[in-house]
Every structure is written in structure tokens, then in C-alpha cells.
Protein backbone atom coordinates (compact mmCIF):
# COMPACT_ATOMS: atom_id res chain seq x y z
CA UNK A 1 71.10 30.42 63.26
CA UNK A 2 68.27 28.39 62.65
CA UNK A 3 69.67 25.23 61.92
CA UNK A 4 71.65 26.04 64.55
CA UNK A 5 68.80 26.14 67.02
CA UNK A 6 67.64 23.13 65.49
CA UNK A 7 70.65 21.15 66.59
CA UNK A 8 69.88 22.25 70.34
CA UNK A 9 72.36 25.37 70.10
CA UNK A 10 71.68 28.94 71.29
CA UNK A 11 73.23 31.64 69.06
CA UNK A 12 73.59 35.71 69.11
CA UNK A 13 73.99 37.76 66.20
CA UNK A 14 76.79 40.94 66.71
CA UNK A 15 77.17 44.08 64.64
CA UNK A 16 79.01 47.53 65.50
CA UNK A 17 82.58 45.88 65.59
CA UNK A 18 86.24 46.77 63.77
CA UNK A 19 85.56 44.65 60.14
CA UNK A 20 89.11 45.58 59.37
CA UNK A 21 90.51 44.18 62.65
CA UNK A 22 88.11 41.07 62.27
CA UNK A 23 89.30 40.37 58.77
CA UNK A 24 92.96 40.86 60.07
CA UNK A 25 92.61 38.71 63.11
CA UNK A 26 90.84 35.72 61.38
CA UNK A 27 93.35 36.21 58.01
CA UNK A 28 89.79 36.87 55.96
CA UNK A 29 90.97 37.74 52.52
CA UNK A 30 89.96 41.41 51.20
CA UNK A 31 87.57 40.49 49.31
CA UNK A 32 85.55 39.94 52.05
CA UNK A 33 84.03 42.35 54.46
CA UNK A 34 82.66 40.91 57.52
CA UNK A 35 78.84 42.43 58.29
CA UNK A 36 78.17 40.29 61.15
CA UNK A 37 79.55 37.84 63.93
CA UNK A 38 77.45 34.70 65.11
CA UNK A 39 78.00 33.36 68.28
CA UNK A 40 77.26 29.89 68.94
CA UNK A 41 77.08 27.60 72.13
CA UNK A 42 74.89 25.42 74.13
CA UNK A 43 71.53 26.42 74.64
CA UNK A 44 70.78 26.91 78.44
CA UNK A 45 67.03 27.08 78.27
CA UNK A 46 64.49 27.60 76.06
CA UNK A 47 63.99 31.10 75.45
CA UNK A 48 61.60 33.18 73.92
CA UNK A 49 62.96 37.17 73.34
CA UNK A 50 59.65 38.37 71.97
CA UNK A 51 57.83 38.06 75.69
CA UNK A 52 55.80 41.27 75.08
CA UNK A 53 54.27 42.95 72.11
CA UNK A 54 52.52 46.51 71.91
CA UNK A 55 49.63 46.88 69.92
CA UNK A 56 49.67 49.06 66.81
CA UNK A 57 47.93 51.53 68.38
CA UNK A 58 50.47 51.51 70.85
CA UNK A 59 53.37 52.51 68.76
CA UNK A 60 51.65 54.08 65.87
CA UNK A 61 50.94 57.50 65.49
CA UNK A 62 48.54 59.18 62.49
CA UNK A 63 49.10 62.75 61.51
CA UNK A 64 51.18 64.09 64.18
CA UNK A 65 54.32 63.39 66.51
């Protein structure tokens, strides 16, 4: 994915899909278990998916619930 964004692309990672119907569909062998799907395309802007961070005190809590 990086190199990937280094050559101008945009990518997505995807999880929570079929790995037997994935292997099937793209004739993977058995011995392989797909864990993850990449998608890969131009790059439409610049993005930055981190535009807000909490604090730790924000989203950490001592001794209690």
C-alpha cells in the first residue's frame, strides 16, 4: 500500500469477506488462505483519514468504567 501510494495510487484494505469463495473465484491454491483484499486505483486527492485525534484523557479511563 505504501509503495503503492508512492506511485500516485490510492488503495483500501478489506476484511470480513468469503476466503473460500475468494480462493475459488481467483483459482488460489489451498494452501493459501486469503486474510485480506487491497484495492487499488487512482488517487483522487490527497487525503488524510486521521483528521481528528482525542487526547488520552479523552479515551482513557483509570480505575473504573
Amino acid at each position: 500500500m505504501l509503495a503503492a501510494k508512492d506511485l500516485g495510487y490510492g488503495t483500501c484494505p478489506m476484511i470480513g469477506f468469503d476466503p473460500e469463495a475468494v480462493r475459488k473465484e481467483f483459482n488460489i491454491p489451498e494452501q493459501y488462505i486469503p486474510v485480506m483484499i487491497i484495492t487499488i486505483g487512482p488517487a483522487k486527492e490527497e487525503s488524510n483519514p486521521r483528521k481528528m485525534r482525542y487526547s488520552v484523557s479523552e479515551v482513557t479511563t483509570y480505575n473504573g468504567f
